[in-house]
C-alpha atoms as a PDB file:
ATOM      1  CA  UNK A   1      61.519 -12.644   3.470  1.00  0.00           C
ATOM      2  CA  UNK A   2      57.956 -11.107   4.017  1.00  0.00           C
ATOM      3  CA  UNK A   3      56.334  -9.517   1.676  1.00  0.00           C
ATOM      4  CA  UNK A   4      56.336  -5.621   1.630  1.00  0.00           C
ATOM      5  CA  UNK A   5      53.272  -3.978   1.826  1.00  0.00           C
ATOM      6  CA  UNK A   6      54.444  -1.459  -1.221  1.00  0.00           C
ATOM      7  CA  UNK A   7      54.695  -4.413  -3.282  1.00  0.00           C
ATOM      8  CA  UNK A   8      51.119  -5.459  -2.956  1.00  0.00           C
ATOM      9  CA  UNK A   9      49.138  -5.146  -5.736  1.00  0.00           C
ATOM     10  CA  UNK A  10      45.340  -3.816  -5.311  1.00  0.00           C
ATOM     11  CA  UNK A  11      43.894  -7.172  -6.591  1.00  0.00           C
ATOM     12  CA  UNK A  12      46.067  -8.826  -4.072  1.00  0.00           C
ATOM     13  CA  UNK A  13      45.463  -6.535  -1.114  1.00  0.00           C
ATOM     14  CA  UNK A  14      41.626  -7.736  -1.609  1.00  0.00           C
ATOM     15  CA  UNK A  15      42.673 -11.120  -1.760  1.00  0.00           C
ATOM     16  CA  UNK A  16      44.826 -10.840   1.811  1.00  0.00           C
ATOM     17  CA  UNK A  17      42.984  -8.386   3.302  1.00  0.00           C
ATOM     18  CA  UNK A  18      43.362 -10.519   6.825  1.00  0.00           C
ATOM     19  CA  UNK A  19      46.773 -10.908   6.262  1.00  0.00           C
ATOM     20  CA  UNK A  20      47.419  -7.030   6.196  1.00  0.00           C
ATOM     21  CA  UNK A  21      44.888  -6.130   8.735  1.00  0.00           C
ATOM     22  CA  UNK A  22      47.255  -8.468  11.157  1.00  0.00           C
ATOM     23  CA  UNK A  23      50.068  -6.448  10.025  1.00  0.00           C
ATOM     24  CA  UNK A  24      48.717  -3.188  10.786  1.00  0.00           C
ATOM     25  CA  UNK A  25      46.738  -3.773  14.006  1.00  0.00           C
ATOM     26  CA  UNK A  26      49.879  -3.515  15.930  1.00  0.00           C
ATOM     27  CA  UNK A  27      52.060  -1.049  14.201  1.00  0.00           C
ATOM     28  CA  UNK A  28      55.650  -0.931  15.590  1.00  0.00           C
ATOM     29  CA  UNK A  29      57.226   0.698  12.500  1.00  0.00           C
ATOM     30  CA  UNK A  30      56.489   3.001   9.658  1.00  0.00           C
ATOM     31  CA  UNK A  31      57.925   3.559   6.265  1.00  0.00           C
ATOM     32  CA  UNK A  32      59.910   6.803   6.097  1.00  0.00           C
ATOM     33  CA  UNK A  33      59.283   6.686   2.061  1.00  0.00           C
ATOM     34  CA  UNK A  34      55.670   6.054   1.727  1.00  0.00           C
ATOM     35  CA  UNK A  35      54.193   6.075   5.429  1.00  0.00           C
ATOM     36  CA  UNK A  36      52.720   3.178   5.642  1.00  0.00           C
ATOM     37  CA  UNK A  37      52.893   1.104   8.859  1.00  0.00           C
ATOM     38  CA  UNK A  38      53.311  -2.645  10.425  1.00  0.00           C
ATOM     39  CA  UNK A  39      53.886  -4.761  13.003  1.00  0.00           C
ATOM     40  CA  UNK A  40      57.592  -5.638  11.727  1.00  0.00           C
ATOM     41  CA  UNK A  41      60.063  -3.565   9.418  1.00  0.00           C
ATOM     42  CA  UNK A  42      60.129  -6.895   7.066  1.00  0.00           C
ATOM     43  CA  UNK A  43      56.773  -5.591   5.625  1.00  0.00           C
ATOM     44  CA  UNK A  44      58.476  -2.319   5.165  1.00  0.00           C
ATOM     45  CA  UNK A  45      60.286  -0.770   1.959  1.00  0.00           C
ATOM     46  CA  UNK A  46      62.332   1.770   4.480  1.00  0.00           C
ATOM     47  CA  UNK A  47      61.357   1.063   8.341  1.00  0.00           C
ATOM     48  CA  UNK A  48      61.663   3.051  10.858  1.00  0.00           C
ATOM     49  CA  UNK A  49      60.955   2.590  14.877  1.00  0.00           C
ATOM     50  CA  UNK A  50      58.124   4.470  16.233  1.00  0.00           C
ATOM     51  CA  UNK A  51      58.247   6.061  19.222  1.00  0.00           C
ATOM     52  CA  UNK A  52      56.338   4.504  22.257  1.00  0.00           C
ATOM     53  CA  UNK A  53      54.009   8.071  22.486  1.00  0.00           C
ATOM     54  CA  UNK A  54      53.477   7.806  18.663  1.00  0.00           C
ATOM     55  CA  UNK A  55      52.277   3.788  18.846  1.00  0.00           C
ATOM     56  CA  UNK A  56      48.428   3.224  17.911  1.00  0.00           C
ATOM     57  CA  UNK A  57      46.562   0.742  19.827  1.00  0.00           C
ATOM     58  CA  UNK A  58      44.442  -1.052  17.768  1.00  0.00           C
ATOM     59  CA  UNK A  59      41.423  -1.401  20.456  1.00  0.00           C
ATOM     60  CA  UNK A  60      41.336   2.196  20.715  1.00  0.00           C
ATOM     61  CA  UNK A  61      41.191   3.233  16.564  1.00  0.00           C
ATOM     62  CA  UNK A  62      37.549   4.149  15.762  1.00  0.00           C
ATOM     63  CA  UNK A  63      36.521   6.548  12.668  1.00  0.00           C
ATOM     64  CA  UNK A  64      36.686   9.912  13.782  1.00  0.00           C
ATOM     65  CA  UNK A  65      33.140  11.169  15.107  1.00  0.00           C
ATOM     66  CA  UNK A  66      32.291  14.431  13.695  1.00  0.00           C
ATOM     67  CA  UNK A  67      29.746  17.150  15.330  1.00  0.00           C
ATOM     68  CA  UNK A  68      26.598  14.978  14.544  1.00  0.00           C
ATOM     69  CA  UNK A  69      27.804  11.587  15.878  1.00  0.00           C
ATOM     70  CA  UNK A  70      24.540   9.651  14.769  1.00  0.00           C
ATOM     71  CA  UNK A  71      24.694  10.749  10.570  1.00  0.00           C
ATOM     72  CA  UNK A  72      28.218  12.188   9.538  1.00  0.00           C
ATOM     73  CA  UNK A  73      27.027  12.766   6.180  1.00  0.00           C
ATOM     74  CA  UNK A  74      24.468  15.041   7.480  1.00  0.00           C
ATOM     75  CA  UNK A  75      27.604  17.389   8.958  1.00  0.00           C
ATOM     76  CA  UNK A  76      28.680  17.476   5.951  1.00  0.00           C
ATOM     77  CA  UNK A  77      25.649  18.788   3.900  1.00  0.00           C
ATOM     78  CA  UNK A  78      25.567  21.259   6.838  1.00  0.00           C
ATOM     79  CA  UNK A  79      28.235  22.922   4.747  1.00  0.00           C
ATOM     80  CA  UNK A  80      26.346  23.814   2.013  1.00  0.00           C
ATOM     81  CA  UNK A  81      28.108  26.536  -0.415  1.00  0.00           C
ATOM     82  CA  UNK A  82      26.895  30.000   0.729  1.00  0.00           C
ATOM     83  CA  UNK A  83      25.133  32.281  -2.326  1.00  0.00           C
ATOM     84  CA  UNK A  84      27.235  35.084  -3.475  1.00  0.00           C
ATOM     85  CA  UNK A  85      23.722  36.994  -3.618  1.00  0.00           C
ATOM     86  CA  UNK A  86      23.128  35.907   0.331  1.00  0.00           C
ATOM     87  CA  UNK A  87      25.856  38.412   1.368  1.00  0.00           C
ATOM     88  CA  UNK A  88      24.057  41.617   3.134  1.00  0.00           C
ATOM     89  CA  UNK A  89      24.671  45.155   3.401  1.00  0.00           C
ATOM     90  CA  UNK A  90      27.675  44.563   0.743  1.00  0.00           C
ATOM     91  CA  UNK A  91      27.155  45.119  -3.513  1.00  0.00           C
ATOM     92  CA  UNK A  92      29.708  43.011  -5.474  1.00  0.00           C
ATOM     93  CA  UNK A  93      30.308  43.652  -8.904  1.00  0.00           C
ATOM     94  CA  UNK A  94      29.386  41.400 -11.836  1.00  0.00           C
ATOM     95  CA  UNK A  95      33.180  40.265 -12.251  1.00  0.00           C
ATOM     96  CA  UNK A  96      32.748  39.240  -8.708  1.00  0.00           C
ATOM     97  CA  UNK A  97      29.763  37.597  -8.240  1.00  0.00           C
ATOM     98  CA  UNK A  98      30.621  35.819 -11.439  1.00  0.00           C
ATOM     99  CA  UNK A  99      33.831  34.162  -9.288  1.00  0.00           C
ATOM    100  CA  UNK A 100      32.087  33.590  -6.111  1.00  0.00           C
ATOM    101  CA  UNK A 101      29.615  31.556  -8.175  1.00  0.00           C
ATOM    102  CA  UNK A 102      32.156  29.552  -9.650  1.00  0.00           C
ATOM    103  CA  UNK A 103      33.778  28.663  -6.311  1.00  0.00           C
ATOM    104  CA  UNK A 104      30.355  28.160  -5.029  1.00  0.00           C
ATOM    105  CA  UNK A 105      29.797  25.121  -7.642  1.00  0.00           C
ATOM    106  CA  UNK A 106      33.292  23.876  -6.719  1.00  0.00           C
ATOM    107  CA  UNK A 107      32.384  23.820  -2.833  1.00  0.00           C
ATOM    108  CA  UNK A 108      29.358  21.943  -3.774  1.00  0.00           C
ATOM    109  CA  UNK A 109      31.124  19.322  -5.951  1.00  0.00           C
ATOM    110  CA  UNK A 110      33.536  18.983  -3.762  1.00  0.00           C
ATOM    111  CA  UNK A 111      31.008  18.458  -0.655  1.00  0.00           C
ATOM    112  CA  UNK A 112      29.033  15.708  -2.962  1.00  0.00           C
ATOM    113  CA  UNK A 113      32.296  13.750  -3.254  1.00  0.00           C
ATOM    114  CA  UNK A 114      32.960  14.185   0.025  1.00  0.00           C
ATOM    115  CA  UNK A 115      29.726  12.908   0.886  1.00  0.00           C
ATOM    116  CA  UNK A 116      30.012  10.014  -1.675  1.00  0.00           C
ATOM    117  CA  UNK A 117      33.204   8.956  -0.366  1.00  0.00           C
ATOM    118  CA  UNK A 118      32.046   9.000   3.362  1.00  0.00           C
ATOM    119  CA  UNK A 119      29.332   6.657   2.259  1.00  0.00           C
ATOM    120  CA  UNK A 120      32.063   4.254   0.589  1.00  0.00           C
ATOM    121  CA  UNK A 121      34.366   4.357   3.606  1.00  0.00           C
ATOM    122  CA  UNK A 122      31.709   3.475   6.142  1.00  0.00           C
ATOM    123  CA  UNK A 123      30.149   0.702   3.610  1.00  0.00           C
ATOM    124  CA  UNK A 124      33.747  -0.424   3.414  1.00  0.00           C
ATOM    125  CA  UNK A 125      34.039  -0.412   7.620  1.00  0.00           C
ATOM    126  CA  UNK A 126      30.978  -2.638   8.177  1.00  0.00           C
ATOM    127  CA  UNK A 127      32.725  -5.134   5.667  1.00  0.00           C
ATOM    128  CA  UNK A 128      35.960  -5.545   7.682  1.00  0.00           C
ATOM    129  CA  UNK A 129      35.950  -8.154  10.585  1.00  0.00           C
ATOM    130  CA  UNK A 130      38.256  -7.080  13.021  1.00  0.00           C
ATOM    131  CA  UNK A 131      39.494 -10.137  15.031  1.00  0.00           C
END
């Protein structure tokens, strides 16, 4: 019996990386416990059929392009965390500006490791070989 992909550890999934990218490209089933898919339910924990409108062709997968195709990172530091002072025509009390602050600094953390993580995924992309 195969394998299932839930029972791969991550020191092995580097080590058989081909291996699973063959049994994803096709996917003709997915788990209905931990969503993951493959090409047949013997690399499954609980498989499931998927419907012929929900199949993904492999050819046809490509990281999503976001509203500046040439630099997505640079869509993303388009979000940059708006001031609470930048507000017009409306006075916020101290309490207030205090919070929107806060959440400011969150958006902006949050955007850097958005940004960071972009950068991993896409150095990760130019690693794989698709066959």
């Amino acid at each position: 019996m195969a394998k299932s992909l839930c029972k791969y550890r991550r020191v092995e999934i580097a080590a058989q990386i081909a291996a699973i990218t063959r049994i994803v490209s096709a996917p003709e089933y997915i788990c209905s416990s931990c969503a993951r898919v493959a090409s047949d339910q013997a690399y499954l924990c609980k498989p499931s059929a998927m419907s012929s409108k929900k199949r993904v062709q492999s050819a046809n997968v490509r990281p999503a392009k976001s509203a500046s195709e040439d630099d997505p990172i640079q869509s993303i530091q388009s979000l940059a965390p708006v001031k609470p002072h930048a507000v017009e025509g409306v006075t916020l009390g101290k309490k207030k500006t205090r919070k929107l602050k806060k959440l400011a600094k969150k958006k902006a953390k949050k955007l850097k490791q958005a940004t960071k993580a972009l950068k991993r995924y896409n150095a990760a992309l130019g690693k794989v070989d698709v066959e």
